[in-house]
PDB file of N, CA and C in Angstrom:
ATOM      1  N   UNK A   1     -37.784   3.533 -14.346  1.00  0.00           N
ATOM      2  CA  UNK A   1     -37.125   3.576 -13.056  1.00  0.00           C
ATOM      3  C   UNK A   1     -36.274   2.315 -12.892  1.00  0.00           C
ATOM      4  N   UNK A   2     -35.313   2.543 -12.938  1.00  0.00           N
ATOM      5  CA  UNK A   2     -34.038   1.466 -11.960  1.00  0.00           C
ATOM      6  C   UNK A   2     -34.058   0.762 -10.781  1.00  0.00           C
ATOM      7  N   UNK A   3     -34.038  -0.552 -10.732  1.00  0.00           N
ATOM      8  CA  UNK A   3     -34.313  -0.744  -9.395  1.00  0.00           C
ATOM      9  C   UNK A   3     -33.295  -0.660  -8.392  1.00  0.00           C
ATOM     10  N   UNK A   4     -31.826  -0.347  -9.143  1.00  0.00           N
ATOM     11  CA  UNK A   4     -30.505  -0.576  -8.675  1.00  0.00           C
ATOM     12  C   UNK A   4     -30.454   0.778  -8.454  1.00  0.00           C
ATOM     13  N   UNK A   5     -31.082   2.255  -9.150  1.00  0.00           N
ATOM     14  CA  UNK A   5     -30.987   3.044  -8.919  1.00  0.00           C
ATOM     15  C   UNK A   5     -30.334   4.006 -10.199  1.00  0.00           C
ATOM     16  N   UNK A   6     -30.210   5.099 -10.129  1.00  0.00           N
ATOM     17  CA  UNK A   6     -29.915   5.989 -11.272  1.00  0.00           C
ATOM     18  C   UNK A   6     -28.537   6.230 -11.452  1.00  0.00           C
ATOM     19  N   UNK A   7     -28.141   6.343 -10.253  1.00  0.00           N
ATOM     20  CA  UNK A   7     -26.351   6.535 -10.103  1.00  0.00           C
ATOM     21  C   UNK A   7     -25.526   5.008 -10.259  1.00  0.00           C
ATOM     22  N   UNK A   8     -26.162   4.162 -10.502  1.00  0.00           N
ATOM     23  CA  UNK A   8     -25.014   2.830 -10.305  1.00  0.00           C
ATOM     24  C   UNK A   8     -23.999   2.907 -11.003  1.00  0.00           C
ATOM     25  N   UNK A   9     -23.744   3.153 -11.758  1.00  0.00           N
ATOM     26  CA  UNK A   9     -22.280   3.385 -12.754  1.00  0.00           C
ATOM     27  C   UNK A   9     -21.543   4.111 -11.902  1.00  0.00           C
ATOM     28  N   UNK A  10     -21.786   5.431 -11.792  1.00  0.00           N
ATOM     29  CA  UNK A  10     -21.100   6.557 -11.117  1.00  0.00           C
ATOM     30  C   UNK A  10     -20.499   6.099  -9.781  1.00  0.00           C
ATOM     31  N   UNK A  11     -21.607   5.430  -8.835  1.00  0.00           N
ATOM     32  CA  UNK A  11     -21.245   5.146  -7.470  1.00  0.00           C
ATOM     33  C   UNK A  11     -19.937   3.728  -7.911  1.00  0.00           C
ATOM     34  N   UNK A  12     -20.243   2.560  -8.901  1.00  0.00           N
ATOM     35  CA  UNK A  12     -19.495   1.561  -8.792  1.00  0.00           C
ATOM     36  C   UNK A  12     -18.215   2.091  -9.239  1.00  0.00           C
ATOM     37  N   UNK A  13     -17.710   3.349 -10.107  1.00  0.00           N
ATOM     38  CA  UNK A  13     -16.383   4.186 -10.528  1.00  0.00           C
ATOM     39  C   UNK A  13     -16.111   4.703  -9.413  1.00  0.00           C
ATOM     40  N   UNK A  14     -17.058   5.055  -8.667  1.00  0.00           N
ATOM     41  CA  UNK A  14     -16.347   5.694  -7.558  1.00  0.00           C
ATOM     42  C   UNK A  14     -15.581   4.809  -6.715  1.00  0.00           C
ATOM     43  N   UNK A  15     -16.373   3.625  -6.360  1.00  0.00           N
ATOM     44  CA  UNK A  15     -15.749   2.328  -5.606  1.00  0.00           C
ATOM     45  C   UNK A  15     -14.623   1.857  -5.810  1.00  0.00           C
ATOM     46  N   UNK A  16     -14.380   1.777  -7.288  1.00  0.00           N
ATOM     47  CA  UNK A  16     -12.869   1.228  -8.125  1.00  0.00           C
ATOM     48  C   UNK A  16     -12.084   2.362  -7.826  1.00  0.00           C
ATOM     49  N   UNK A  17     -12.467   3.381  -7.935  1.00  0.00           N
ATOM     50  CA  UNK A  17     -11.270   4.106  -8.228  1.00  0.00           C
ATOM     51  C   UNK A  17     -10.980   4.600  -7.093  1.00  0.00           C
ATOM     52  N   UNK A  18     -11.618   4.788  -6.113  1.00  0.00           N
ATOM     53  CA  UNK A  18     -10.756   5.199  -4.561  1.00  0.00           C
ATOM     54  C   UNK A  18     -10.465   3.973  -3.873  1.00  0.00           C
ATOM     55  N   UNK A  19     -10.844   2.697  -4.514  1.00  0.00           N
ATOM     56  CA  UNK A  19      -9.928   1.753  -3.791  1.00  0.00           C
ATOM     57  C   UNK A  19      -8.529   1.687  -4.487  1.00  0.00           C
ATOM     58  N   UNK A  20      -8.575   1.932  -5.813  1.00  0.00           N
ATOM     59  CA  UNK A  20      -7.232   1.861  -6.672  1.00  0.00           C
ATOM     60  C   UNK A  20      -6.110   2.893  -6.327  1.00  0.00           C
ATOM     61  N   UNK A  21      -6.967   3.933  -5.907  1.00  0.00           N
ATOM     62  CA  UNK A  21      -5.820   5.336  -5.551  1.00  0.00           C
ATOM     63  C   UNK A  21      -5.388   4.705  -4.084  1.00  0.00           C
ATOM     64  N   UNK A  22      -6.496   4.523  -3.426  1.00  0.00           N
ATOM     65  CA  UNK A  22      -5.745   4.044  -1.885  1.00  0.00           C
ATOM     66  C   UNK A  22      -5.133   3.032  -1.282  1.00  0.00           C
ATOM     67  N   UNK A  23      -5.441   1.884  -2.357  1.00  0.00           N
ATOM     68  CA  UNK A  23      -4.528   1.021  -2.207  1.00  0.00           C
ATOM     69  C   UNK A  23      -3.168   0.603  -2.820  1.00  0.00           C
ATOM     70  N   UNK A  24      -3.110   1.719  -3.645  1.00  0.00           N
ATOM     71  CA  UNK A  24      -1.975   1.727  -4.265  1.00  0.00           C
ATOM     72  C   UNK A  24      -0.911   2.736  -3.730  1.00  0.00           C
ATOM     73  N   UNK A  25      -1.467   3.610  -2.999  1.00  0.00           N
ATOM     74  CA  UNK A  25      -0.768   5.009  -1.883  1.00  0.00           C
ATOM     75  C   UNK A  25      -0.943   4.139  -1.066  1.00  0.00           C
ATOM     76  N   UNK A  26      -1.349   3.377  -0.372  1.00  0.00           N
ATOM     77  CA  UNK A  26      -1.133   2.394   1.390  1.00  0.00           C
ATOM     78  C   UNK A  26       0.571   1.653   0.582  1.00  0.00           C
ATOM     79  N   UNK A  27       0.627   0.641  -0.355  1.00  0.00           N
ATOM     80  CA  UNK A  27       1.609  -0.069  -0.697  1.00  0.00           C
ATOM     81  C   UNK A  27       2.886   0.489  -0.788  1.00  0.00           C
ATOM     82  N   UNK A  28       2.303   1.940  -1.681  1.00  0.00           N
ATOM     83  CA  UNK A  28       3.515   2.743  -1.208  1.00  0.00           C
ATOM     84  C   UNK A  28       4.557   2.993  -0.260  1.00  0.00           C
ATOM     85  N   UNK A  29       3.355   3.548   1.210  1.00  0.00           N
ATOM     86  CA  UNK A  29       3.364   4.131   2.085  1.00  0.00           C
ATOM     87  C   UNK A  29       4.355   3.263   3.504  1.00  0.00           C
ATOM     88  N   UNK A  30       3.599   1.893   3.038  1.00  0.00           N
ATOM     89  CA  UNK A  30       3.432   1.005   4.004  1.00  0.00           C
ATOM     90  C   UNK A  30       4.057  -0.393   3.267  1.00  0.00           C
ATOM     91  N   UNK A  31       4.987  -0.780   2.308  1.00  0.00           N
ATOM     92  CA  UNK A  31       5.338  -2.066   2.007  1.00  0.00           C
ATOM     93  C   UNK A  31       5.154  -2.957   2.774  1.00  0.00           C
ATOM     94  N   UNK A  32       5.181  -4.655   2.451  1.00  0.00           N
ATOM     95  CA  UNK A  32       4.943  -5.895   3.320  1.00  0.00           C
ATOM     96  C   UNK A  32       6.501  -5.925   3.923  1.00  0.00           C
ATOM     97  N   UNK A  33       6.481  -6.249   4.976  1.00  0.00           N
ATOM     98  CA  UNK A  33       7.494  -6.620   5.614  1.00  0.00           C
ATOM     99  C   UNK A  33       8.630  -7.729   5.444  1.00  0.00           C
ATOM    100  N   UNK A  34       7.925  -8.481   4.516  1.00  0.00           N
ATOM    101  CA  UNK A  34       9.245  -9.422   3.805  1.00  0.00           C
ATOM    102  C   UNK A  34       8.747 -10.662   2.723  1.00  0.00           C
ATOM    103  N   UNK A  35       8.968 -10.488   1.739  1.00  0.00           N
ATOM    104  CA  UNK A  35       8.168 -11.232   0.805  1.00  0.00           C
ATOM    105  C   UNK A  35       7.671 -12.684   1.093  1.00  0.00           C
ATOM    106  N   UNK A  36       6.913 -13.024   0.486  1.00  0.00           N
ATOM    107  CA  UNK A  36       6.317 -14.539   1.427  1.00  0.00           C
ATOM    108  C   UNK A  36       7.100 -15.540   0.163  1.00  0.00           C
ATOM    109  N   UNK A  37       7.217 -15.178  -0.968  1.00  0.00           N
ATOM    110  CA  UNK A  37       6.957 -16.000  -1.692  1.00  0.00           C
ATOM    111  C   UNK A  37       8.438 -15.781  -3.007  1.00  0.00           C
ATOM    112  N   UNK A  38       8.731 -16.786  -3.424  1.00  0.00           N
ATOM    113  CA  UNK A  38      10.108 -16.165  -4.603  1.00  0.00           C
ATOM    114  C   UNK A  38       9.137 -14.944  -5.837  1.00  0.00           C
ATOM    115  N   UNK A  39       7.993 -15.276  -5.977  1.00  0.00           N
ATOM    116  CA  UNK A  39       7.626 -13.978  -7.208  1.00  0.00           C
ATOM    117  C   UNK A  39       7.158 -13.003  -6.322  1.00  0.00           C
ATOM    118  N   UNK A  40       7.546 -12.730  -5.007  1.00  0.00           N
ATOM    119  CA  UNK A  40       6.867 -11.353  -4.360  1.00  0.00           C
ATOM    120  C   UNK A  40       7.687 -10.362  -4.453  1.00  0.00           C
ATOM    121  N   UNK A  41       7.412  -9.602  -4.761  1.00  0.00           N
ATOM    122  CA  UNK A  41       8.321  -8.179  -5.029  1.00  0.00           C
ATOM    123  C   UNK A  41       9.024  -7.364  -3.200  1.00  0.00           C
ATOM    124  N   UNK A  42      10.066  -6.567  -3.075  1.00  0.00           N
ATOM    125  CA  UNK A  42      10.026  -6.812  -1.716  1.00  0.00           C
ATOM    126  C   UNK A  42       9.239  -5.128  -1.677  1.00  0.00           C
ATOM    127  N   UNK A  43       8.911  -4.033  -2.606  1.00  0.00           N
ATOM    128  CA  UNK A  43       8.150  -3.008  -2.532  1.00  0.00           C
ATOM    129  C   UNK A  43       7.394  -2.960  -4.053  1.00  0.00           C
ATOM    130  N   UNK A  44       6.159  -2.202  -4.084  1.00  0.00           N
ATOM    131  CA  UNK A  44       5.460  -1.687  -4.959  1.00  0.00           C
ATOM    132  C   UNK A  44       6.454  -1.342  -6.018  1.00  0.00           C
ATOM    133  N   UNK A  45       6.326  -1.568  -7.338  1.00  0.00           N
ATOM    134  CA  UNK A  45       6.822  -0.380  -8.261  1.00  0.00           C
ATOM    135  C   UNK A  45       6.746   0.769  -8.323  1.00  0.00           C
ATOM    136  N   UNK A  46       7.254   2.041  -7.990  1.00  0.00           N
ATOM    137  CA  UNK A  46       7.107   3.412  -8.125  1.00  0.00           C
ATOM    138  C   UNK A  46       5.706   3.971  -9.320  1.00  0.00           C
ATOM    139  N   UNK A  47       6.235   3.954 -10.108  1.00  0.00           N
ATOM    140  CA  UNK A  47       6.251   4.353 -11.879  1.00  0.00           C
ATOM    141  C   UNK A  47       4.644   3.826 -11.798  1.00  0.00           C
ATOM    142  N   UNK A  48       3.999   2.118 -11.775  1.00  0.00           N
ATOM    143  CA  UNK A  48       3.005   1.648 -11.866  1.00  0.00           C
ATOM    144  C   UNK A  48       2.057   2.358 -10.667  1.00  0.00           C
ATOM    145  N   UNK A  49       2.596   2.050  -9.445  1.00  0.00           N
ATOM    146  CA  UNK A  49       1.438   2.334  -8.368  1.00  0.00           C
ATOM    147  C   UNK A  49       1.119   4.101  -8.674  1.00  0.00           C
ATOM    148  N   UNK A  50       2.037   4.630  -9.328  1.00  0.00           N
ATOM    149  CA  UNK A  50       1.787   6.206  -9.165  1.00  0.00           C
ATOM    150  C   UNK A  50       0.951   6.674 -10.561  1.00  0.00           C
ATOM    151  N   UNK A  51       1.042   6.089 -11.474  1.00  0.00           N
ATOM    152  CA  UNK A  51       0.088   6.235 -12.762  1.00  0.00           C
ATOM    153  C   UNK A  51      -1.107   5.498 -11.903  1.00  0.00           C
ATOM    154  N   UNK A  52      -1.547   4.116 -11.111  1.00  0.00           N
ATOM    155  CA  UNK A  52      -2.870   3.796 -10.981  1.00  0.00           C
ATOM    156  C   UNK A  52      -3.431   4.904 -10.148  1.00  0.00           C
ATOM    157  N   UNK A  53      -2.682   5.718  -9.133  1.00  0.00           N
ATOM    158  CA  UNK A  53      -2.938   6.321  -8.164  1.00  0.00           C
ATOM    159  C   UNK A  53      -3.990   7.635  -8.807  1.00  0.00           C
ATOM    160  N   UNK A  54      -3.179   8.244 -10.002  1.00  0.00           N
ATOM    161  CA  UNK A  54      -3.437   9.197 -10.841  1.00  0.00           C
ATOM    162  C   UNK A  54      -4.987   8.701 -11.751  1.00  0.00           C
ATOM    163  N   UNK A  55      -5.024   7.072 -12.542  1.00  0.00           N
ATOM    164  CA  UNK A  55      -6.033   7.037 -12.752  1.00  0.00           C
ATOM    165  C   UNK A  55      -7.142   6.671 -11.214  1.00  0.00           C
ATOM    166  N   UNK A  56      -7.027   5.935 -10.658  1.00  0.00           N
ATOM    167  CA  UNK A  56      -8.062   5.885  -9.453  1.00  0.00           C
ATOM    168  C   UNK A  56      -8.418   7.499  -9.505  1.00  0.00           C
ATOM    169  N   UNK A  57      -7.724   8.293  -8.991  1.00  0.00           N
ATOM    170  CA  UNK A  57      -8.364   9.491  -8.792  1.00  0.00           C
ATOM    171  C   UNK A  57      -9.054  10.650  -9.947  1.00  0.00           C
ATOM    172  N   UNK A  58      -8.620   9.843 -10.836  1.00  0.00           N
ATOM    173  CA  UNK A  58      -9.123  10.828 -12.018  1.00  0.00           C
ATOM    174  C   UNK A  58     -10.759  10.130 -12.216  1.00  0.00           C
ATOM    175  N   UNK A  59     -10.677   8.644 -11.719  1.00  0.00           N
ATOM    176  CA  UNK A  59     -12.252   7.888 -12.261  1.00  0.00           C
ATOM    177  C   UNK A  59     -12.756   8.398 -10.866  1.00  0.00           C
ATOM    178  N   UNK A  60     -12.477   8.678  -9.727  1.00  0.00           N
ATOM    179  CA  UNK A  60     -13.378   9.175  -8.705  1.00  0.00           C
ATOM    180  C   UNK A  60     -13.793  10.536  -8.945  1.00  0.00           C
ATOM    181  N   UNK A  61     -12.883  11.589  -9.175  1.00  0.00           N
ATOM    182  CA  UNK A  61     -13.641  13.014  -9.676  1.00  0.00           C
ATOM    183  C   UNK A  61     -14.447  12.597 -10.410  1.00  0.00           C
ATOM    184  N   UNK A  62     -14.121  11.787 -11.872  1.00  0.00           N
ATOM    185  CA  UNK A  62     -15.559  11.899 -12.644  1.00  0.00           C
ATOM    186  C   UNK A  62     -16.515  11.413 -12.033  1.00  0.00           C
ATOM    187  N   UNK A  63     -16.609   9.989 -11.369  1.00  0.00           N
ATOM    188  CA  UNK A  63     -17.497   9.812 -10.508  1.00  0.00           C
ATOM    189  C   UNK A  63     -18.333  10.871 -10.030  1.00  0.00           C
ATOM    190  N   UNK A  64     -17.887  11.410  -8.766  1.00  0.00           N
ATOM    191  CA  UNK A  64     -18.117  12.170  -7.800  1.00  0.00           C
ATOM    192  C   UNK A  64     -18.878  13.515  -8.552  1.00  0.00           C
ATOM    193  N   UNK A  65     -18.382  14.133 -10.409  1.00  0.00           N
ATOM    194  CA  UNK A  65     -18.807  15.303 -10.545  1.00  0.00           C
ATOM    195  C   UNK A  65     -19.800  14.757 -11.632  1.00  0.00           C
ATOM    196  N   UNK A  66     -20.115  13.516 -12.068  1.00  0.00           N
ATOM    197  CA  UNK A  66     -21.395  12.636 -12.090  1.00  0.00           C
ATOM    198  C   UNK A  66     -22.306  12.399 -11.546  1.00  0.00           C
ATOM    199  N   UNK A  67     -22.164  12.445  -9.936  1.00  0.00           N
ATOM    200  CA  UNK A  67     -22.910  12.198  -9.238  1.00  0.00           C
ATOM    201  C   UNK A  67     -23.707  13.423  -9.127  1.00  0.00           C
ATOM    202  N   UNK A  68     -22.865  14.307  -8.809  1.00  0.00           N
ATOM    203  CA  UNK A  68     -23.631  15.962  -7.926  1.00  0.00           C
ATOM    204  C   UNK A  68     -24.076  16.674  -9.494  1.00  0.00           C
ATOM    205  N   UNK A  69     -24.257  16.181 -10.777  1.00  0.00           N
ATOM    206  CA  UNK A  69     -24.931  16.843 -11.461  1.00  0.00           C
ATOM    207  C   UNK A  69     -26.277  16.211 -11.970  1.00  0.00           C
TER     208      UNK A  69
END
């Protein structure tokens, strides 16, 4: 027996990867209002945030169809 529990992998993929899909769809959605800094970009990259978006959500299904089996 685990003391952390049986699912910890599954639940901590799940954690990464719906913060990765959603914070990478908020940046999208919602850019900063004006860069703070000379290396700040003034929006997300398209191309990058939309491949992490795709993996975040691909490591939460597995997650999620990890979990319920």
């Amino acid at each position: 027996m685990n003391p952390l529990g049986d699912n910890l992998l599954p639940l901590l993929v799940l954690a990464i990867g719906g913060a990765m899909a959603a914070g990478n769809l908020l940046a999208l959605i919602r850019p900063p209002e004006a860069p703070k800094g000379d290396d700040d970009l003034a929006a997300a990259p398209l191309t990058r945030s939309l491949v992490y978006i795709v993996l975040g959500i691909a490591a939460s299904i597995w997650a999620i169809a990890s979990i319920m089996s």
